[in-house]
Protein backbone atom coordinates (compact mmCIF):
# COMPACT_ATOMS: atom_id res chain seq x y z
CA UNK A 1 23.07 -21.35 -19.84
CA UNK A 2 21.34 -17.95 -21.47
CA UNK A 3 24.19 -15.79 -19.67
CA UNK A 4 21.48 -13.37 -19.07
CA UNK A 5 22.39 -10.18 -17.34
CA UNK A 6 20.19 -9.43 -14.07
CA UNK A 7 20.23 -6.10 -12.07
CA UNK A 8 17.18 -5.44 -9.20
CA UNK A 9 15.79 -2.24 -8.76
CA UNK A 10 17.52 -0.59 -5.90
CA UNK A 11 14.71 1.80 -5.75
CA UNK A 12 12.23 -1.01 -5.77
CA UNK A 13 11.16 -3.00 -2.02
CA UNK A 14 9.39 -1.39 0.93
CA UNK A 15 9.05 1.91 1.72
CA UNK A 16 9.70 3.38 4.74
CA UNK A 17 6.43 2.61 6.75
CA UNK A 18 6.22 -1.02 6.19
CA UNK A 19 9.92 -0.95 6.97
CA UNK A 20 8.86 0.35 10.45
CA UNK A 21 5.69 -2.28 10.82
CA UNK A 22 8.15 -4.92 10.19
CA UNK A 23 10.89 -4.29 12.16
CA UNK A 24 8.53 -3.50 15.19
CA UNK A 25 6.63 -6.91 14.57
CA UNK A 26 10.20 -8.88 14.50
CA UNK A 27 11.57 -6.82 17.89
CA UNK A 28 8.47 -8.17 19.74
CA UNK A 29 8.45 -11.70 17.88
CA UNK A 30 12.67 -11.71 19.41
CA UNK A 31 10.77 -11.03 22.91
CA UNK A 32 7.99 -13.04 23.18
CA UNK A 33 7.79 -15.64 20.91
CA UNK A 34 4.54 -14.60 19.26
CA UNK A 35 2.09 -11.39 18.77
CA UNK A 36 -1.10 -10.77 17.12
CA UNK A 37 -1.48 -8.62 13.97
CA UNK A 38 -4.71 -7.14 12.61
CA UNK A 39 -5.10 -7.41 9.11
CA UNK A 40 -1.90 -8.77 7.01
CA UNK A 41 1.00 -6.59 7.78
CA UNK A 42 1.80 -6.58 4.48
CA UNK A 43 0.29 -7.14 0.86
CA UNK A 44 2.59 -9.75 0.33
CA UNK A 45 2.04 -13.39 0.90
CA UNK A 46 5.77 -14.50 1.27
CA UNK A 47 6.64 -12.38 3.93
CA UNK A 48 3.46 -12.71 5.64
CA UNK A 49 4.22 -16.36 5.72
CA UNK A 50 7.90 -15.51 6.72
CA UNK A 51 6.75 -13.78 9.92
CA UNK A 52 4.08 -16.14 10.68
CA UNK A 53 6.78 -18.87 10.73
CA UNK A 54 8.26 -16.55 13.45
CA UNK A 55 4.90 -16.15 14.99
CA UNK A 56 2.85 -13.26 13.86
CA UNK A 57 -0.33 -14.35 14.50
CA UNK A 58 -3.24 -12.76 11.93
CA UNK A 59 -6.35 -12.07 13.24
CA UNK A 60 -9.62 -9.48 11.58
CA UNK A 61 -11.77 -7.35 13.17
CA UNK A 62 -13.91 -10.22 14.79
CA UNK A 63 -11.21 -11.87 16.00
CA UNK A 64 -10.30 -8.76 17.60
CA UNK A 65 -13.53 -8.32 20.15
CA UNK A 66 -12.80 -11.84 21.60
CA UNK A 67 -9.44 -11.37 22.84
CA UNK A 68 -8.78 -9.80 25.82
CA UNK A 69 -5.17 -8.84 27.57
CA UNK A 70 -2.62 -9.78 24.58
CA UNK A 71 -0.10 -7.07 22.31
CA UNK A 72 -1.72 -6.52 19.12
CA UNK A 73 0.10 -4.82 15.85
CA UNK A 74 -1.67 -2.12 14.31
CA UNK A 75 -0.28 -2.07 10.29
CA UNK A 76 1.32 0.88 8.61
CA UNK A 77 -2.52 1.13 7.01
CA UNK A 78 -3.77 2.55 10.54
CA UNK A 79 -7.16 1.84 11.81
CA UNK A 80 -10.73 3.91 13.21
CA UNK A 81 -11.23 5.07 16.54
CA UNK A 82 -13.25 2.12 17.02
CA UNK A 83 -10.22 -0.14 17.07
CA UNK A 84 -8.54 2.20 20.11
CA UNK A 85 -11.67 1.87 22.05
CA UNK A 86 -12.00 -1.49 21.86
CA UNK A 87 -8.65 -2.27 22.78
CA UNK A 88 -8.98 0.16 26.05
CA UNK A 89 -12.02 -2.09 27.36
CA UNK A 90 -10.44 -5.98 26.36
CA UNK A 91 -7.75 -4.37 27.88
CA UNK A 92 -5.28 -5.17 24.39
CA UNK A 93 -2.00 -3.25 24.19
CA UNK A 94 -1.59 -1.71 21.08
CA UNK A 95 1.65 -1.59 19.16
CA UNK A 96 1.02 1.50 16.59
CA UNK A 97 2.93 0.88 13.30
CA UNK A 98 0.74 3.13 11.70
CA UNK A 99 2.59 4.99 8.62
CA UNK A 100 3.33 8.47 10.01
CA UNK A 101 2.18 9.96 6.52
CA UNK A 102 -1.48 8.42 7.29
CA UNK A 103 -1.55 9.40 10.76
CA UNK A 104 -0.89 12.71 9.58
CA UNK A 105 -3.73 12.41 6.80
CA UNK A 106 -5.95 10.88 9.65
CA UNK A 107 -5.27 14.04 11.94
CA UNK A 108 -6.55 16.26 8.76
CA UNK A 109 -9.38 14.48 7.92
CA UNK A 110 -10.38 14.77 11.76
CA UNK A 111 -9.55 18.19 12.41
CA UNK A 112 -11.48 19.33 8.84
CA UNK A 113 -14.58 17.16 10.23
CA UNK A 114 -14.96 18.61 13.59
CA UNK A 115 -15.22 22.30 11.44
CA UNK A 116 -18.10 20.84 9.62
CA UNK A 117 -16.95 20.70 6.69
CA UNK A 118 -18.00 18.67 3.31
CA UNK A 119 -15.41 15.92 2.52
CA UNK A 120 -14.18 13.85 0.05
CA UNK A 121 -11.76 11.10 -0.26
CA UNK A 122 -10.28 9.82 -3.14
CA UNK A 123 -9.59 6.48 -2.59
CA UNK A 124 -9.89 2.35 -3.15
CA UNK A 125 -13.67 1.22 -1.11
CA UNK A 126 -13.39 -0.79 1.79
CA UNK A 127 -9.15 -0.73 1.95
CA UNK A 128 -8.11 -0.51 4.90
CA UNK A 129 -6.30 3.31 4.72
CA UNK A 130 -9.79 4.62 3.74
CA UNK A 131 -11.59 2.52 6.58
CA UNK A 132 -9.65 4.20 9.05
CA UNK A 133 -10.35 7.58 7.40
CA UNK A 134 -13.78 7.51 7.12
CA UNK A 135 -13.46 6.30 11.26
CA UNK A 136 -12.41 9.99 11.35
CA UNK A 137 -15.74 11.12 10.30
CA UNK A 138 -17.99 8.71 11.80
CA UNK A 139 -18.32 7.21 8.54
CA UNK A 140 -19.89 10.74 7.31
CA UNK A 141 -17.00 11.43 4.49
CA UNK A 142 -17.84 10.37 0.74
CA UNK A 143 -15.24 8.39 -0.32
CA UNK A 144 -14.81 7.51 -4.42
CA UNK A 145 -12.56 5.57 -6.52
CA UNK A 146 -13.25 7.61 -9.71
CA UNK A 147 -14.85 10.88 -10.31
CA UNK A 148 -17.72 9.33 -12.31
CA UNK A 149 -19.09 8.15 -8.98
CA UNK A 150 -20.43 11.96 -8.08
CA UNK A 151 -23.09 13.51 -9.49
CA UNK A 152 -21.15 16.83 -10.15
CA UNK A 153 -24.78 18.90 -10.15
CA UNK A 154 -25.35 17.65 -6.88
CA UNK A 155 -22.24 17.91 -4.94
CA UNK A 156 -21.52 21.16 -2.40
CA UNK A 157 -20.72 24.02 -3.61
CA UNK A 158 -17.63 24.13 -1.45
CA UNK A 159 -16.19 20.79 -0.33
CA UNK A 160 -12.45 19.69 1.31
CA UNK A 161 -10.64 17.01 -1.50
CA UNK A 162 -8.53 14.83 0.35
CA UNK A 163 -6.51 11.25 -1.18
CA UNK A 164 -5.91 8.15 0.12
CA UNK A 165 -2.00 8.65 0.32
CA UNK A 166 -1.22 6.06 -2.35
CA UNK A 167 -2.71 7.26 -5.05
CA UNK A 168 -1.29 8.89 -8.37
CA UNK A 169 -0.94 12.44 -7.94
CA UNK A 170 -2.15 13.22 -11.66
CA UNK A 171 -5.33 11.77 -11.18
CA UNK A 172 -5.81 13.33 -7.98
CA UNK A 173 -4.89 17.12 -9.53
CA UNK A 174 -7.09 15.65 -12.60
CA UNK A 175 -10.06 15.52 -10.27
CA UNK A 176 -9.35 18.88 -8.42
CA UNK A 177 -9.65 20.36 -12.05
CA UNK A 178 -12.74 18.71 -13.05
CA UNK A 179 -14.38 19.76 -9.97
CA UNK A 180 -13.21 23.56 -9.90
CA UNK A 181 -14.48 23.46 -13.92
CA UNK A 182 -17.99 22.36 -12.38
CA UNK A 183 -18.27 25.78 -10.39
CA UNK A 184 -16.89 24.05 -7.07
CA UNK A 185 -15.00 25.53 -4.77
CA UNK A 186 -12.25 22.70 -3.37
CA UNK A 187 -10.05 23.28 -0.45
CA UNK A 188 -7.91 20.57 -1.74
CA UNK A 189 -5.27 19.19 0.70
CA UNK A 190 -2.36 16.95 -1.19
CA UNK A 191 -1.62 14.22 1.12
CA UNK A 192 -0.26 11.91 -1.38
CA UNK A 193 2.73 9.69 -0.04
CA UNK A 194 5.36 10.97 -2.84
CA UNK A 195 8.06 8.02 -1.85
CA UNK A 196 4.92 5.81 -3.46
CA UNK A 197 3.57 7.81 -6.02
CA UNK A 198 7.33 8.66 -7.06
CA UNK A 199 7.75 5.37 -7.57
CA UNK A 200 6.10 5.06 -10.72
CA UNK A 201 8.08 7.36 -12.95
CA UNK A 202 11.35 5.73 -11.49
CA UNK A 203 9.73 2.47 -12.54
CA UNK A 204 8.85 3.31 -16.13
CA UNK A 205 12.55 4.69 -16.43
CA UNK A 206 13.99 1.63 -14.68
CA UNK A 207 11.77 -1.00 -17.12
CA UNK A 208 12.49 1.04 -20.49
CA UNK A 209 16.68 -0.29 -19.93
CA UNK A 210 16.16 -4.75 -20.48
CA UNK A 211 14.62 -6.56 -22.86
CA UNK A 212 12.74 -8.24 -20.05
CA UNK A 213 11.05 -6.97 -17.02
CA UNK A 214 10.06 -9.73 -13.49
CA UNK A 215 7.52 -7.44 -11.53
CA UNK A 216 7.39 -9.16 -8.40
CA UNK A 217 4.30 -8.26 -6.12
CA UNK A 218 1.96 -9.78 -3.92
CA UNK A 219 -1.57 -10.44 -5.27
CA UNK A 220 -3.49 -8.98 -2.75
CA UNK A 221 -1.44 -5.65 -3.56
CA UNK A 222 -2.98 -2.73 -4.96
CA UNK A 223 0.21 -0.52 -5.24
CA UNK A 224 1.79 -3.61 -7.02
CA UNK A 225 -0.99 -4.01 -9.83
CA UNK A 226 -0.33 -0.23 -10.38
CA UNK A 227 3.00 -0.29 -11.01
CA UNK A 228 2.85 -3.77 -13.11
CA UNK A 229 0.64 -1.87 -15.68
CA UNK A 230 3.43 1.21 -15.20
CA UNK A 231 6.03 -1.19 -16.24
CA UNK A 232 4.36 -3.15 -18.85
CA UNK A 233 3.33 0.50 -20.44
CA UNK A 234 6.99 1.17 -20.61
CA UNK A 235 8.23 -2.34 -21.56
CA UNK A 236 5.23 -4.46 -22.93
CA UNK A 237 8.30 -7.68 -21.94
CA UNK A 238 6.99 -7.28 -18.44
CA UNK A 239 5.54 -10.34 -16.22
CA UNK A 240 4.50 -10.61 -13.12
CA UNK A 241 5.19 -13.22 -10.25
CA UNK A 242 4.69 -13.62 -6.55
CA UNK A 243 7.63 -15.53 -6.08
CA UNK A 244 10.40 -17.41 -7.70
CA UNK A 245 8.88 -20.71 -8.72
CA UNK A 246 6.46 -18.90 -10.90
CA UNK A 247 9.52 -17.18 -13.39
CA UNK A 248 9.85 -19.39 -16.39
CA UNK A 249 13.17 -20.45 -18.07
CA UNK A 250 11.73 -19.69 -21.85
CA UNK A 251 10.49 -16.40 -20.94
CA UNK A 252 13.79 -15.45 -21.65
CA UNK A 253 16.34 -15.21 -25.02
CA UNK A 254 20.22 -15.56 -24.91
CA UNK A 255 21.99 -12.74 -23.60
CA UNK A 256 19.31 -10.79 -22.94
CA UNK A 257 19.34 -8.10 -19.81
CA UNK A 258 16.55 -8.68 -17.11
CA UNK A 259 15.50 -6.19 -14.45
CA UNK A 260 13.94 -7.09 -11.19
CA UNK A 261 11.39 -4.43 -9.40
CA UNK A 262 8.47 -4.54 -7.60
CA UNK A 263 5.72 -2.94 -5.43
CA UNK A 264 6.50 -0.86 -1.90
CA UNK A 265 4.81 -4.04 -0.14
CA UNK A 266 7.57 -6.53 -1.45
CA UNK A 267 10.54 -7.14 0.45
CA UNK A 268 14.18 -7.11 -0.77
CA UNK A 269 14.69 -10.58 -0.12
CA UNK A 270 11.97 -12.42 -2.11
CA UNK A 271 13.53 -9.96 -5.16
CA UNK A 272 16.91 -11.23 -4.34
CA UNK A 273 15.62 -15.16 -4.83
CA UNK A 274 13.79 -14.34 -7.96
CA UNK A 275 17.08 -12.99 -9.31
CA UNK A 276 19.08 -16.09 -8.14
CA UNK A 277 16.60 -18.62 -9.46
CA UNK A 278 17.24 -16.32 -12.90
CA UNK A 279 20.82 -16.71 -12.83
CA UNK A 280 19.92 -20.44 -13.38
CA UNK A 281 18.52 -20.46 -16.61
């Protein structure tokens, strides 16, 4: 045995809105035995599987026009219009786990649209938050992953800056400087989830205390390949798993201290049997 000394990050797991997606999808799953989900409910394979083992049933967007009179979970990402008027003529129930913090971005984005007014997203192409804010616009909002997309000369003169909410909030004031510096006037609106974007100072400090770092995240997760590079900037001992089969025993040295974090789309539990398959070794 390497008596190694294992502590998870208690700041580390879901946060709050795919708390709520989950616990509505397992109510219903208690009732009924199944219900449809659009899109994976969360960026992490294990607990998708875990739920569809209880019956969470994904579907996409083309799965979606076929079916007619069923429940269907919408994900803490929210969705377009489109998706609500779809589901009012197949006659689909909608159960709306949408994160509050996006439906309040979504309102925004809506209300600044119907003023006529220039916008900008900062934000990942084609994930599903930004889908559903560009449904806000009919699609008319620019959205950009890095400032180096816009041709500054050719952009308004006065435009409204909005984020995606999980993006870092240094980067986003970064690019509300480098516009302003180009003569444009930005009504910038900070809409930033700050339980995420927190998350990455708490993680640096967290990673900085072992000799070795397990960063456990889905690979499908944006947030988690983030924070990964956060920790492994802060402790270059850092690797990354999606679950507990993938740790390895000589990754490790005798008596060394281990912490356990992850992304805000990994669940407690999968942490928890990383850490026991650890306490193996």
């Amino acid at each position: 045995m390497k008596d190694l000394q294992v502590q998870i990050d208690t700041h580390s797991g879901f946060c709050f809105g795919v708390v709520y997606a989950v616990e509505m999808a397992e109510e219903i799953l208690d009732e009924q035995g199944y219900l449809y989900c659009l899109g994976d409910i969360v960026h992490n394979d294990e607990e998708v599987a875990r739920l569809s083992r209880k019956g969470l049933k994904i579907i996409d967007h083309g799965d979606l026009y076929g079916l007619r009179d069923e429940k269907v979970l919408i994900r803490a990402h929210g969705e377009p219009p489109a998706t609500y008027e779809l589901a009012l003529r197949n006659n689909l129930t909608l159960i709306d786990a949408s994160c509050p913090v996006v439906l309040k971005l979504q309102n925004r984005i809506k209300n600044s649209f119907d003023k006529g007014e220039p916008i900008y997203i900062y934000g990942k192409h084609g994930h599903a938050e930004v889908v559903g804010l560009l449904g806000q616009t009919n699609n008319q909002a620019v959205v950009f992953q890095d400032i180096s997309e816009l041709e500054l000369s050719k952009l308004p003169k006065n435009l409204t800056l909005y984020s995606q909410t999980t993006k870092s909030t240094d980067k986003f004031y970064e690019i509300n400087q480098t516009l302003s510096e180009a003569g444009i006037t930005v009504s910038t609106n900070d809409t930033i989830c700050r339980q995420v974007s927190n998350r990455d100072k708490e993680l640096r400090d967290f990673a900085r205390k072992f000799d070795k770092v397990v960063f456990v995240a889905g690979s499908k997760s944006s947030n988690g390949k983030v924070l990964f590079k956060a920790c492994t900037e802060s402790n270059p001992h850092t690797f990354f798993v999606s679950n507990p089969e993938q740790v390895e025993q000589d990754w490790f040295g005798q008596n060394e201290s281990v912490g356990i974090c992850g992304a805000t789309s990994t669940p407690m539990w999968l942490m928890e049997q990383v850490r026991e398959r650890i306490l193996t070794f």
